[in-house]
N, C-alpha and C. Protein backbone atom coordinates (compact mmCIF):
# COMPACT_ATOMS: atom_id res chain seq x y z
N UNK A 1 31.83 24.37 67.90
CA UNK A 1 32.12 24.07 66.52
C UNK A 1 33.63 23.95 66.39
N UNK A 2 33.89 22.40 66.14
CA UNK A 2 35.33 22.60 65.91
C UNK A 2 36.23 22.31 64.46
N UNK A 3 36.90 23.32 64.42
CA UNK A 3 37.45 23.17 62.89
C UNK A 3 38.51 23.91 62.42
N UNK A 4 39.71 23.56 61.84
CA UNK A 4 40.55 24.21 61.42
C UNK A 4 40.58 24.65 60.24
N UNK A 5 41.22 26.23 59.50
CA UNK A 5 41.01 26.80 58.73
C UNK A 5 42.20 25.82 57.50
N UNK A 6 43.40 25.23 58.42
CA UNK A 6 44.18 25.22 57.40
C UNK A 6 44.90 23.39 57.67
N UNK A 7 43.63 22.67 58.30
CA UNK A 7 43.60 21.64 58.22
C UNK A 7 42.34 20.83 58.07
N UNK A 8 42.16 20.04 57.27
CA UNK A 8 40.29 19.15 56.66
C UNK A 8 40.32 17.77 57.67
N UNK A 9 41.12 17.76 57.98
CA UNK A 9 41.27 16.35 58.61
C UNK A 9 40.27 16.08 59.70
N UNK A 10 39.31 17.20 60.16
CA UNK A 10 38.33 17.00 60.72
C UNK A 10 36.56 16.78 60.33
N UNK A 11 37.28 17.04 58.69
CA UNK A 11 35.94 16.44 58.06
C UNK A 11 36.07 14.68 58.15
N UNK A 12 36.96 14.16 58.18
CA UNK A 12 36.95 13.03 58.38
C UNK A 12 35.87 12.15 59.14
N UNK A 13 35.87 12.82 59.96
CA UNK A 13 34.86 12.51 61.52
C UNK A 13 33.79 13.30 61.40
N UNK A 14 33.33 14.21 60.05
CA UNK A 14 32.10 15.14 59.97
C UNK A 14 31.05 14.16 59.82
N UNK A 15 29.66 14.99 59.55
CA UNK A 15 28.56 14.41 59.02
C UNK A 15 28.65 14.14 57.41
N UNK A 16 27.96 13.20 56.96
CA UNK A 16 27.78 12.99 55.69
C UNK A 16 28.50 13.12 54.64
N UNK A 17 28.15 14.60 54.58
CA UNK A 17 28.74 15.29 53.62
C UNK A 17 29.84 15.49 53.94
N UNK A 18 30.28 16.30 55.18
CA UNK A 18 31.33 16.27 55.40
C UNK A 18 32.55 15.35 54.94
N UNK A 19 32.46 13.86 55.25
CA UNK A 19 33.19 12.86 55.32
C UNK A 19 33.24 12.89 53.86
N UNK A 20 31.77 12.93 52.65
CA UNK A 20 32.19 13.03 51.28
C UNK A 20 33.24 14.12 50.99
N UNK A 21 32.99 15.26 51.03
CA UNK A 21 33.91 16.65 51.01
C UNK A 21 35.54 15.99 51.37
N UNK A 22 35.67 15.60 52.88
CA UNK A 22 37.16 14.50 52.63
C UNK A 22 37.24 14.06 51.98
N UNK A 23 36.84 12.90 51.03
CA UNK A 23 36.75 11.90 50.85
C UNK A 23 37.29 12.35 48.99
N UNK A 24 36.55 13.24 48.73
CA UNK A 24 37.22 13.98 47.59
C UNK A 24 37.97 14.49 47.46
N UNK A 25 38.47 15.60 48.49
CA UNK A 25 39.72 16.39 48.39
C UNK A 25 40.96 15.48 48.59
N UNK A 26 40.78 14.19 49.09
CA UNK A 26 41.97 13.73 49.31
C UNK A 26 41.93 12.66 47.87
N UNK A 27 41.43 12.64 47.01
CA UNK A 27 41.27 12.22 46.12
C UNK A 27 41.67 12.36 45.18
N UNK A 28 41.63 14.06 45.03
CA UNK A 28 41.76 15.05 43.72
C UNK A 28 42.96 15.67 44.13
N UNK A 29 43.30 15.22 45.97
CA UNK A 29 44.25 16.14 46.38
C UNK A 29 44.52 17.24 45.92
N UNK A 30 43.31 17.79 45.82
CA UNK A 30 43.10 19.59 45.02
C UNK A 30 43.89 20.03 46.86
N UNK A 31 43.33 19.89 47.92
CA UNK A 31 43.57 21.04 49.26
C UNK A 31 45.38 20.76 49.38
N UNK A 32 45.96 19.56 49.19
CA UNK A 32 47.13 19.42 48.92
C UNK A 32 47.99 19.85 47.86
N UNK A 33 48.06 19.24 47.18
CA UNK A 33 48.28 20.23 45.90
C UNK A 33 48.79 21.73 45.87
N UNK A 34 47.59 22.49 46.40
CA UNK A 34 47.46 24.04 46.81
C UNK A 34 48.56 24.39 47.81
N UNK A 35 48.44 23.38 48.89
CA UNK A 35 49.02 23.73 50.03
C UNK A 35 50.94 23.49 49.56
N UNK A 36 50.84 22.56 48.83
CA UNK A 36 52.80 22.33 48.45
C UNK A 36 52.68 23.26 47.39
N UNK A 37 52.16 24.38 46.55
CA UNK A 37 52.32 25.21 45.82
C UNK A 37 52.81 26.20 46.45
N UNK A 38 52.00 26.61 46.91
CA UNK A 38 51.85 28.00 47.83
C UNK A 38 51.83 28.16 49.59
N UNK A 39 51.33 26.94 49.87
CA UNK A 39 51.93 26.82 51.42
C UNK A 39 50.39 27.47 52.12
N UNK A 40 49.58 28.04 51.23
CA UNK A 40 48.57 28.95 52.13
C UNK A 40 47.40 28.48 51.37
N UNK A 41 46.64 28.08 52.34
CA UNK A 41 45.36 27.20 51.44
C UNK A 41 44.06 27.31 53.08
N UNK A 42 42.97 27.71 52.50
CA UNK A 42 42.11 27.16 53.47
C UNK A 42 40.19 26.88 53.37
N UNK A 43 39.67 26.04 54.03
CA UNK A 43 38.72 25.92 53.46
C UNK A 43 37.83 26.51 54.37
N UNK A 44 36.63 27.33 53.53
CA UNK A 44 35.87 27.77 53.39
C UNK A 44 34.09 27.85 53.27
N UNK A 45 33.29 28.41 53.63
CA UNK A 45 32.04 27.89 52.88
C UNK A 45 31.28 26.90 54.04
N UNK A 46 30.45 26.81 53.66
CA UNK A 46 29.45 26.10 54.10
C UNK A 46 29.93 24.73 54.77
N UNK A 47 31.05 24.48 54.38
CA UNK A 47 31.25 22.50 54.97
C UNK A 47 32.12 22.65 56.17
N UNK A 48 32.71 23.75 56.79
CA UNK A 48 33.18 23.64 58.01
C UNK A 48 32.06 23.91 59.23
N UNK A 49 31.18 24.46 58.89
CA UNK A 49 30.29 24.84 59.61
C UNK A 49 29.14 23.60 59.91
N UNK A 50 28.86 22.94 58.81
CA UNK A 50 28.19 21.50 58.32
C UNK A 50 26.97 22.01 58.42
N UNK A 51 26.78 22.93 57.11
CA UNK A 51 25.61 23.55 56.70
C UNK A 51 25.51 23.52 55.22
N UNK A 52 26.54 22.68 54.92
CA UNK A 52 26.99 22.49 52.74
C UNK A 52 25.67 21.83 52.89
N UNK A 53 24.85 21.73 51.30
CA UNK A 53 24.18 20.91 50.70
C UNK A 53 24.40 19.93 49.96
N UNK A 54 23.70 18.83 49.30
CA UNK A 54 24.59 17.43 48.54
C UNK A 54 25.17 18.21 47.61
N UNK A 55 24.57 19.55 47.18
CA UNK A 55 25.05 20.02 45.91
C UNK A 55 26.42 20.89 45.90
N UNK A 56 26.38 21.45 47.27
CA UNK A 56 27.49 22.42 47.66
C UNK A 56 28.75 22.29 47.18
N UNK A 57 29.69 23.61 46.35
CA UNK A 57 30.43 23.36 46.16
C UNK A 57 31.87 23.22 47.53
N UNK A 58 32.93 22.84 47.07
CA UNK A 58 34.16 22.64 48.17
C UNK A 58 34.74 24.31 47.81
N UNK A 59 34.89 24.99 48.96
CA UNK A 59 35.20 26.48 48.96
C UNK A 59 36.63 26.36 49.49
N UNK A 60 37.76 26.69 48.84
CA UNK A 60 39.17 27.03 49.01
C UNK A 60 39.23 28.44 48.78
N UNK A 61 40.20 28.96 49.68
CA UNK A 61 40.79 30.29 49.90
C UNK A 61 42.41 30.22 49.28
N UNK A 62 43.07 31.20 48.57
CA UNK A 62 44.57 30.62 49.40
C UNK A 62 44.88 32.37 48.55
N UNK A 63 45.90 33.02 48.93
CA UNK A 63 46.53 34.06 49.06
C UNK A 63 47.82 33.71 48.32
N UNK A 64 47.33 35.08 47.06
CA UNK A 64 48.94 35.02 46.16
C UNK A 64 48.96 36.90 45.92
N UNK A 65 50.04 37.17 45.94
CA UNK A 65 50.85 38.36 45.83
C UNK A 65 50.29 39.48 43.77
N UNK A 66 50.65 37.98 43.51
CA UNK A 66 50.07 38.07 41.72
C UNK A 66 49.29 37.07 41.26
N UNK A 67 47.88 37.76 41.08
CA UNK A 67 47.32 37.10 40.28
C UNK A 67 47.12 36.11 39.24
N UNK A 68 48.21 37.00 38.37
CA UNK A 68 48.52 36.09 37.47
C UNK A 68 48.97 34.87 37.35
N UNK A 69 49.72 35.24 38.86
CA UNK A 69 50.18 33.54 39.42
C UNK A 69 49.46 32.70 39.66
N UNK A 70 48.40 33.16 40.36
CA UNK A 70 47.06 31.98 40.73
C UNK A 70 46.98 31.53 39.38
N UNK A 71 46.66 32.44 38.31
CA UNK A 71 45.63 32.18 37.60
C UNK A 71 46.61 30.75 36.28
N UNK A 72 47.57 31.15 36.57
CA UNK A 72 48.59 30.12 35.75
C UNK A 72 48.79 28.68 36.71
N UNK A 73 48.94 28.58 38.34
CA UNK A 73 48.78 27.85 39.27
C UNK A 73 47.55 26.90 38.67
N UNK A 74 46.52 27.44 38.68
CA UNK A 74 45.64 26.76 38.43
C UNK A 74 45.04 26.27 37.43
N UNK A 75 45.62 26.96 36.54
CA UNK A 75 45.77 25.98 34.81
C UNK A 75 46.42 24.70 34.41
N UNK A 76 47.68 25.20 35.67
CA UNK A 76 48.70 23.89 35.59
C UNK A 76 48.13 22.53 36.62
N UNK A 77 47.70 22.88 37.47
CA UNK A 77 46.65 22.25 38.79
C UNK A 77 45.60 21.27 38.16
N UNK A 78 45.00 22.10 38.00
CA UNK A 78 43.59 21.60 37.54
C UNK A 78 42.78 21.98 36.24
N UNK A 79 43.46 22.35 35.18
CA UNK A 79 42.92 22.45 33.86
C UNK A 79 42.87 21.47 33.25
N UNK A 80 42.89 20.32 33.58
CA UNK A 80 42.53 18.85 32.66
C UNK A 80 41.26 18.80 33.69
N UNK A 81 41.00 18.86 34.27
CA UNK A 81 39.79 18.71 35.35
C UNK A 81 38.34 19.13 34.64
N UNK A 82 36.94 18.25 34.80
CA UNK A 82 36.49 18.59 34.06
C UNK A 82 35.92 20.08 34.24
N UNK A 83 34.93 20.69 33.27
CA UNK A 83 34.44 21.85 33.38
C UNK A 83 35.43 23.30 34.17
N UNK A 84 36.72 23.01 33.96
CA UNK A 84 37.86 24.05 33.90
C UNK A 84 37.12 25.28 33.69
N UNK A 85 37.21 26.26 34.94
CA UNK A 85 37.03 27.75 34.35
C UNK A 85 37.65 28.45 35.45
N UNK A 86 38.18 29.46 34.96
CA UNK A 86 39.18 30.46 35.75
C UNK A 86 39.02 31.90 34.86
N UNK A 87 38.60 32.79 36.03
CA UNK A 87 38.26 34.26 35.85
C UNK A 87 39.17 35.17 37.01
N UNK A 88 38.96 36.42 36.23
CA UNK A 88 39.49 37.74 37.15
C UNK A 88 38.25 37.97 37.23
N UNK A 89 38.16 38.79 38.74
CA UNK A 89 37.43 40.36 38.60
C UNK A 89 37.27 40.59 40.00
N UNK A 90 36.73 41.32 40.07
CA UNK A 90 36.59 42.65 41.47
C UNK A 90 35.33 42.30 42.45
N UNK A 91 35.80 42.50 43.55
CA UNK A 91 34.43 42.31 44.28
C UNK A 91 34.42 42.87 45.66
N UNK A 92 33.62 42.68 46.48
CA UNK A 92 33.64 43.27 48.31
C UNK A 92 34.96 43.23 48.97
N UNK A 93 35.97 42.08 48.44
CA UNK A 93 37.55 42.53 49.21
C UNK A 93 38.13 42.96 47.93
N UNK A 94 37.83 42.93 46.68
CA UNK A 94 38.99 43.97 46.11
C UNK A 94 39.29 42.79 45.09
N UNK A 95 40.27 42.56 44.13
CA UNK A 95 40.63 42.02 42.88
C UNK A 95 40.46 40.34 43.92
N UNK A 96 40.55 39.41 42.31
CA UNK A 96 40.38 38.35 42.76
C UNK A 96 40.22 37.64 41.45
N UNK A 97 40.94 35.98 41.89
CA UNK A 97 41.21 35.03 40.49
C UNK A 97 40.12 33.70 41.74
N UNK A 98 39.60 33.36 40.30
CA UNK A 98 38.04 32.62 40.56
C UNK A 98 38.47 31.15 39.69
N UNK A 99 38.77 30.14 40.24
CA UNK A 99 38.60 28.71 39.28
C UNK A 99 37.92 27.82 39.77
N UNK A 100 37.08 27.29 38.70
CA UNK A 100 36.20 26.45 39.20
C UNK A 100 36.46 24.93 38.34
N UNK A 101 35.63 23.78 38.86
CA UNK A 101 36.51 22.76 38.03
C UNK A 101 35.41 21.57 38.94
N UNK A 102 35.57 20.52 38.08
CA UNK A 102 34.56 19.21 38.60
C UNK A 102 35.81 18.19 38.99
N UNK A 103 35.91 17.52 40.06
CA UNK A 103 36.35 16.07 40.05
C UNK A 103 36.04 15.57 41.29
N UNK A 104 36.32 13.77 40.97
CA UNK A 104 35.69 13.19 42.39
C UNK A 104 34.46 13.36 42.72
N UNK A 105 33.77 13.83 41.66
CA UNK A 105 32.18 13.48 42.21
C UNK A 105 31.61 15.28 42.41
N UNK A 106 32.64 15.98 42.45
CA UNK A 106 32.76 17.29 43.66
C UNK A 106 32.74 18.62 42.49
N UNK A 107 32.26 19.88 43.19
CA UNK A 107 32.62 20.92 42.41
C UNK A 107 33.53 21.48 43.07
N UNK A 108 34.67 22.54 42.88
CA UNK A 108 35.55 22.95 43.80
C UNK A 108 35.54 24.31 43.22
N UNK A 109 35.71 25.22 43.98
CA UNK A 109 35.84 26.58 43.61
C UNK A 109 37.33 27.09 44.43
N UNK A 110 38.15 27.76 43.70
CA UNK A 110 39.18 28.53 44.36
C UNK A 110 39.30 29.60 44.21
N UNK A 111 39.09 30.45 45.15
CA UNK A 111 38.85 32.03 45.33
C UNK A 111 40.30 32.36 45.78
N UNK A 112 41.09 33.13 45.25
CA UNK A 112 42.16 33.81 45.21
C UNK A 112 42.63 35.40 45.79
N UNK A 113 42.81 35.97 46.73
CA UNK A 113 43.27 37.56 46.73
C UNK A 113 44.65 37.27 46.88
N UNK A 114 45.05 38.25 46.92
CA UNK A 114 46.84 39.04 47.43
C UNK A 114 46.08 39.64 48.96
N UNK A 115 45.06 39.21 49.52
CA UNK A 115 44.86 39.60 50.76
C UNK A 115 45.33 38.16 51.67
N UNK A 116 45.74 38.19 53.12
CA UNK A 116 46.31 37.48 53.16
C UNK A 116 45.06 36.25 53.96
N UNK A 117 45.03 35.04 53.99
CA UNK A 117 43.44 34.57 54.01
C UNK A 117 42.83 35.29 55.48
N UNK A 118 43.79 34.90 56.68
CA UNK A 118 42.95 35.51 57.66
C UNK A 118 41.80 36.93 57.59
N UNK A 119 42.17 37.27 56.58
CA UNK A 119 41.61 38.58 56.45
C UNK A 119 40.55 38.84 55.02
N UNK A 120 40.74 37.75 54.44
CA UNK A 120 39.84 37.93 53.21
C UNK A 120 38.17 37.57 53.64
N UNK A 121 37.18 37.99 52.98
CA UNK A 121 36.09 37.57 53.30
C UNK A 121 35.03 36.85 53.64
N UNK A 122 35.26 36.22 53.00
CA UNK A 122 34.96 34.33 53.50
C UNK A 122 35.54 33.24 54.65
N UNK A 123 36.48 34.27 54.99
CA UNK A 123 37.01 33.67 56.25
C UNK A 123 36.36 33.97 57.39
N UNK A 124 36.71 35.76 57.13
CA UNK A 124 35.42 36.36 58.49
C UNK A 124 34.61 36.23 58.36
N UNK A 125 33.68 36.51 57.56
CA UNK A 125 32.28 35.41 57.03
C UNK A 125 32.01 33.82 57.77
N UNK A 126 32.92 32.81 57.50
CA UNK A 126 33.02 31.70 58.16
C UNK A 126 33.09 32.02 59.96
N UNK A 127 33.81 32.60 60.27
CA UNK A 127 34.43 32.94 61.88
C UNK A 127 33.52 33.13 62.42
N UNK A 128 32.60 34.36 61.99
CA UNK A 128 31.35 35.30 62.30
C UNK A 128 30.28 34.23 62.09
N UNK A 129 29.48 33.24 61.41
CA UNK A 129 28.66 32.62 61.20
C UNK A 129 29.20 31.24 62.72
N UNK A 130 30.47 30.50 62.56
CA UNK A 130 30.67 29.63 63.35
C UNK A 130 30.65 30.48 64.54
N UNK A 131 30.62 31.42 65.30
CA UNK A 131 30.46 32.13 66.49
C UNK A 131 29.06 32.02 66.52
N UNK A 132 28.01 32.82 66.18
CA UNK A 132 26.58 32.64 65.87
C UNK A 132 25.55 31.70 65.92
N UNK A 133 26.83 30.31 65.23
CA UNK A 133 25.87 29.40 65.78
C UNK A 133 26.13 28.26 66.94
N UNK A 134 27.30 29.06 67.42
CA UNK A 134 27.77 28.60 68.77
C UNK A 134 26.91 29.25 70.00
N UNK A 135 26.68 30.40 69.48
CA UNK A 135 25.92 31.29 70.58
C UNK A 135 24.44 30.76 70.99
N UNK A 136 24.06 30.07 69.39
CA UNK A 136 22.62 30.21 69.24
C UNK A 136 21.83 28.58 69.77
N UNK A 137 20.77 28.44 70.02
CA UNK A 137 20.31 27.55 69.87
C UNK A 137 19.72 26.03 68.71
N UNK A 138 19.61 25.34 68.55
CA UNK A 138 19.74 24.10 67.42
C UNK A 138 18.39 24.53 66.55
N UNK A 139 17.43 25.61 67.16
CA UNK A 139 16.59 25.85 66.29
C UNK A 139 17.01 27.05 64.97
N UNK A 140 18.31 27.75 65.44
CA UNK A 140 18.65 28.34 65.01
C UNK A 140 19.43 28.16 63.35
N UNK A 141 19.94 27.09 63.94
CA UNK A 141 20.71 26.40 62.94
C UNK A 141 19.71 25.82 62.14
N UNK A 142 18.99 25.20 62.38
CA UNK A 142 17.73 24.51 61.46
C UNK A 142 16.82 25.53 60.65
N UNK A 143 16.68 26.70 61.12
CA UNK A 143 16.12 28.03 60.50
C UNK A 143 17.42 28.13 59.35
N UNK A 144 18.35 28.29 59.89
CA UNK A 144 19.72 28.70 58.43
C UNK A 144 19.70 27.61 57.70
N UNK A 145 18.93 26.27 57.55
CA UNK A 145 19.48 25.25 57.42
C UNK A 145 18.35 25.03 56.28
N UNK A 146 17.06 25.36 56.76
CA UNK A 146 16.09 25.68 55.74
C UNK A 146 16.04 26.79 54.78
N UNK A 147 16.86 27.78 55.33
CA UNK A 147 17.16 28.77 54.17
C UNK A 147 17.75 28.54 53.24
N UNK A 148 18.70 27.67 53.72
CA UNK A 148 19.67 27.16 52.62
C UNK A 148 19.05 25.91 51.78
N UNK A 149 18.44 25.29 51.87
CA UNK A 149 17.62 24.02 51.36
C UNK A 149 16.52 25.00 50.63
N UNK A 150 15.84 26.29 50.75
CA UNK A 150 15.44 27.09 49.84
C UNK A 150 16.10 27.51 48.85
N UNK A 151 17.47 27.45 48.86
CA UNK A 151 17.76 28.07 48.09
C UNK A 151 18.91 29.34 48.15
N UNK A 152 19.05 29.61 49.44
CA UNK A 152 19.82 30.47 49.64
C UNK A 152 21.23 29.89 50.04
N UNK A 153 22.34 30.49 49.14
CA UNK A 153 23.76 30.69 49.65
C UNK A 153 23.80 30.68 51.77
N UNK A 154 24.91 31.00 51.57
CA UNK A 154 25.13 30.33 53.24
C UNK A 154 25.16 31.99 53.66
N UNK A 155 25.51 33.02 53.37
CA UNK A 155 25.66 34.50 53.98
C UNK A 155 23.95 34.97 53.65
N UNK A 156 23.59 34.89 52.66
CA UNK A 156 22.50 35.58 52.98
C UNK A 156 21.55 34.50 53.65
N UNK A 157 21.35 33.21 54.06
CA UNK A 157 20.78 32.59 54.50
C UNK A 157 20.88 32.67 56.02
N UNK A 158 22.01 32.93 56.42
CA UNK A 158 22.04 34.05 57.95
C UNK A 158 21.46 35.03 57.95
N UNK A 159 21.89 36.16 56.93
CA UNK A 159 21.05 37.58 56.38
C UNK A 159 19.70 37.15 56.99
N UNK A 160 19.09 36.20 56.31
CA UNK A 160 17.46 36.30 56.16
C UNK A 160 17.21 35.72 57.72
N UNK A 161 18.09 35.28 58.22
CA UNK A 161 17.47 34.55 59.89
C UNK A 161 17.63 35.59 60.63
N UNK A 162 18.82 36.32 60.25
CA UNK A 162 19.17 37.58 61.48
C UNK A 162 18.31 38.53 60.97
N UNK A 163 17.56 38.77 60.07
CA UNK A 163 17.18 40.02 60.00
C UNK A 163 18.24 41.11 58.93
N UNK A 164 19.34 40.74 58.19
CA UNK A 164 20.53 41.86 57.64
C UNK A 164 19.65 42.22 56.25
N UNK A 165 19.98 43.16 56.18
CA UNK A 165 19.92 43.46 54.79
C UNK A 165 20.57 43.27 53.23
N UNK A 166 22.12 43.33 54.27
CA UNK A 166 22.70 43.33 53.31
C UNK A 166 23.93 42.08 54.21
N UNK A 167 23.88 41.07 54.10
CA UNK A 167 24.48 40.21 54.68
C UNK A 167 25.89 39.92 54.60
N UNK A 168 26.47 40.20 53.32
CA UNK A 168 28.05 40.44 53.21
C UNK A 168 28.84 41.34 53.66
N UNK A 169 27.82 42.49 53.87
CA UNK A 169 28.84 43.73 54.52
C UNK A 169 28.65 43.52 55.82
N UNK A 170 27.10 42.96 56.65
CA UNK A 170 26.89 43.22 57.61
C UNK A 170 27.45 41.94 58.51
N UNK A 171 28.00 40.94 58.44
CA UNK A 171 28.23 39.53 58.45
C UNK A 171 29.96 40.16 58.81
N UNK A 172 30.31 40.88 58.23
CA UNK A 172 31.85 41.30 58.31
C UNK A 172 31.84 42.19 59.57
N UNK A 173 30.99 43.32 59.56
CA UNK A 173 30.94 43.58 60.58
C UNK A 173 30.31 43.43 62.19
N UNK A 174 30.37 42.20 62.04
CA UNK A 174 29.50 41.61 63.24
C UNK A 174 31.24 41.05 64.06
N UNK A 175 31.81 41.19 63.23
CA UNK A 175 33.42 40.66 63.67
C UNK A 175 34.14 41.40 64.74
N UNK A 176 33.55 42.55 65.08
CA UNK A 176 34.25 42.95 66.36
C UNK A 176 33.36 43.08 67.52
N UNK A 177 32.35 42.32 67.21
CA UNK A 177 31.29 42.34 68.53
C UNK A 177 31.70 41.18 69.35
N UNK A 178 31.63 41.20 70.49
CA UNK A 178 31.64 40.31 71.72
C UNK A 178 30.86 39.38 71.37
N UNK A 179 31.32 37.67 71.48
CA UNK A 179 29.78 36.91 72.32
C UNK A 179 28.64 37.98 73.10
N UNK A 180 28.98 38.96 74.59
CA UNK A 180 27.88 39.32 75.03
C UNK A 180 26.98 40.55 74.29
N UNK A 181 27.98 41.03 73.00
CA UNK A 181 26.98 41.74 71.98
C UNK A 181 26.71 40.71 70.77
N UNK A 182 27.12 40.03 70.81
CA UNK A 182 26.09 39.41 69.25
C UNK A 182 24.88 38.88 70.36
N UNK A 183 25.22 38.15 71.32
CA UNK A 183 23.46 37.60 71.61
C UNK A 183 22.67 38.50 72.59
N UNK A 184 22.90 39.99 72.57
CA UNK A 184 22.02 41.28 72.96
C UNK A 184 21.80 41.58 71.48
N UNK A 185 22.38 41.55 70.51
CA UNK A 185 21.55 42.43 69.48
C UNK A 185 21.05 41.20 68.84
N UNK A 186 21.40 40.26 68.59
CA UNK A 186 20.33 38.99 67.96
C UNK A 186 19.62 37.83 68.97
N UNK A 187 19.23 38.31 70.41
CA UNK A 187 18.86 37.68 71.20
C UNK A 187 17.37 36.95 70.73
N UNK A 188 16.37 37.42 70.19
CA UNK A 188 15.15 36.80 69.96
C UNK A 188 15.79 35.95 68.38
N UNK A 189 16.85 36.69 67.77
CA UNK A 189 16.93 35.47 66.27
C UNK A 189 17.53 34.61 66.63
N UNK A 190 18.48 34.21 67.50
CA UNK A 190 19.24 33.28 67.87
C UNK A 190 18.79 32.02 68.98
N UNK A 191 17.74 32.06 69.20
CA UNK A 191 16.92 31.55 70.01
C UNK A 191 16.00 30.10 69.78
C-alpha cells in the first residue's frame, strides 16, 4: 500500500474514487490552502487505504497549538463553503476543533488537535489498518469492504473483521506489534 501522509498526489493514479477525491481537493484546494496556512496538513480516513465509499467524506488532519486558531483558520478558509460547520469538543486523543463543509461535489471534514499529526488518532488508526491489510489476504480486504458498504465507518469495520470490541482503542494499540505479531494474533481473520 503506497501512500503519503502529507502528499495526495498519489490519488491521482488511485481507483475511482480515489482520482475523484484528487480531483476535488485540487479544486477546492482545501489540502493546499491548509498546507500554506499552517504547513501541517494530512490526509486521512478511508481514501488512502482505497476503502472510501461514493459517499465518503475527504478526512484532513492538521495540528495547531490553539484551537481557537483552527477554529478562526477555518472560518476564514472555508466558511462561504456550502453547509459550513465548525465545533469544539473532547474525544479519545483529547480536545479537538471539527469543520465540516461541502464543495466540488465532496464533503470534507477537518479534524484539528495541538497533538502533533504523527501521533493523533487517525493517523495510527490509518498506519495500523494499511499494515493489516498489507499482511492480509484480498479476501480480507473485501470482508472490510463489505462492512463498510453495510454501513460501518472504516475502524469499526476492521473491529467487526478482527474480532475488537472496541476498535478505536484497540486499533491504537495494535501499533506496537510486529508484522510477525499482528499475523499470529489475527492469523485465521486475516486470511
Amino acid at each position: 500500500m503506497n501512500f503519503d501522509l502529507y502528499d495526495i498526489s498519489y490519488l491521482a493514479e488511485g481507483s475511482p474514487r480515489q482520482r475523484r477525491a484528487f480531483q476535488a481537493l485540487q479544486e477546492a484546494a482545501v489540502f493546499a490552502r491548509l498546507a500554506a496556512n499552517d504547513g501541517s496538513v494530512a490526509l486521512v480516513g478511508s481514501l488512502p487505504i482505497d476503502l472510501a465509499l461514493d459517499d465518503s467524506d475527504i478526512d484532513l488532519v492538521t495540528s495547531v497549538e490553539d484551537l481557537r486558531l483552527a477554529a478562526a483558520r477555518d472560518r476564514e478558509l472555508f466558511g462561504a463553503y456550502e453547509g459550513f460547520q465548525s465545533s469544539r469538543g473532547v474525544g479519545l486523543g483529547g480536545q479537538f476543533q471539527l469543520t465540516r463543509f461541502r464543495e466540488s461535489g465532496e464533503w470534507f471534514e477537518i479534524f484539528t488537535q495541538a497533538t502533533p499529526i504523527p501521533r493523533q488518532n487517525a493517523v495510527v488508526h490509518l498506519l495500523v489498518e494499511a499494515r493489516l491489510l498489507g499482511l492480509a489476504g484480498s479476501a480480507f480486504r473485501e470482508r472490510v469492504m463489505r462492512a463498510r458498504e453495510a454501513g460501518l465507518k472504516t475502524e469499526p469495520a476492521f473491529g467487526a473483521c478482527l474480532g475488537l470490541k472496541d476498535p478505536l482503542r484497540e486499533l491504537l494499540e495494535l501499533e506496537e506489534l510486529t508484522d510477525q505479531e499482528l499475523r499470529a494474533r489475527f492469523a485465521e481473520k486475516l486470511a
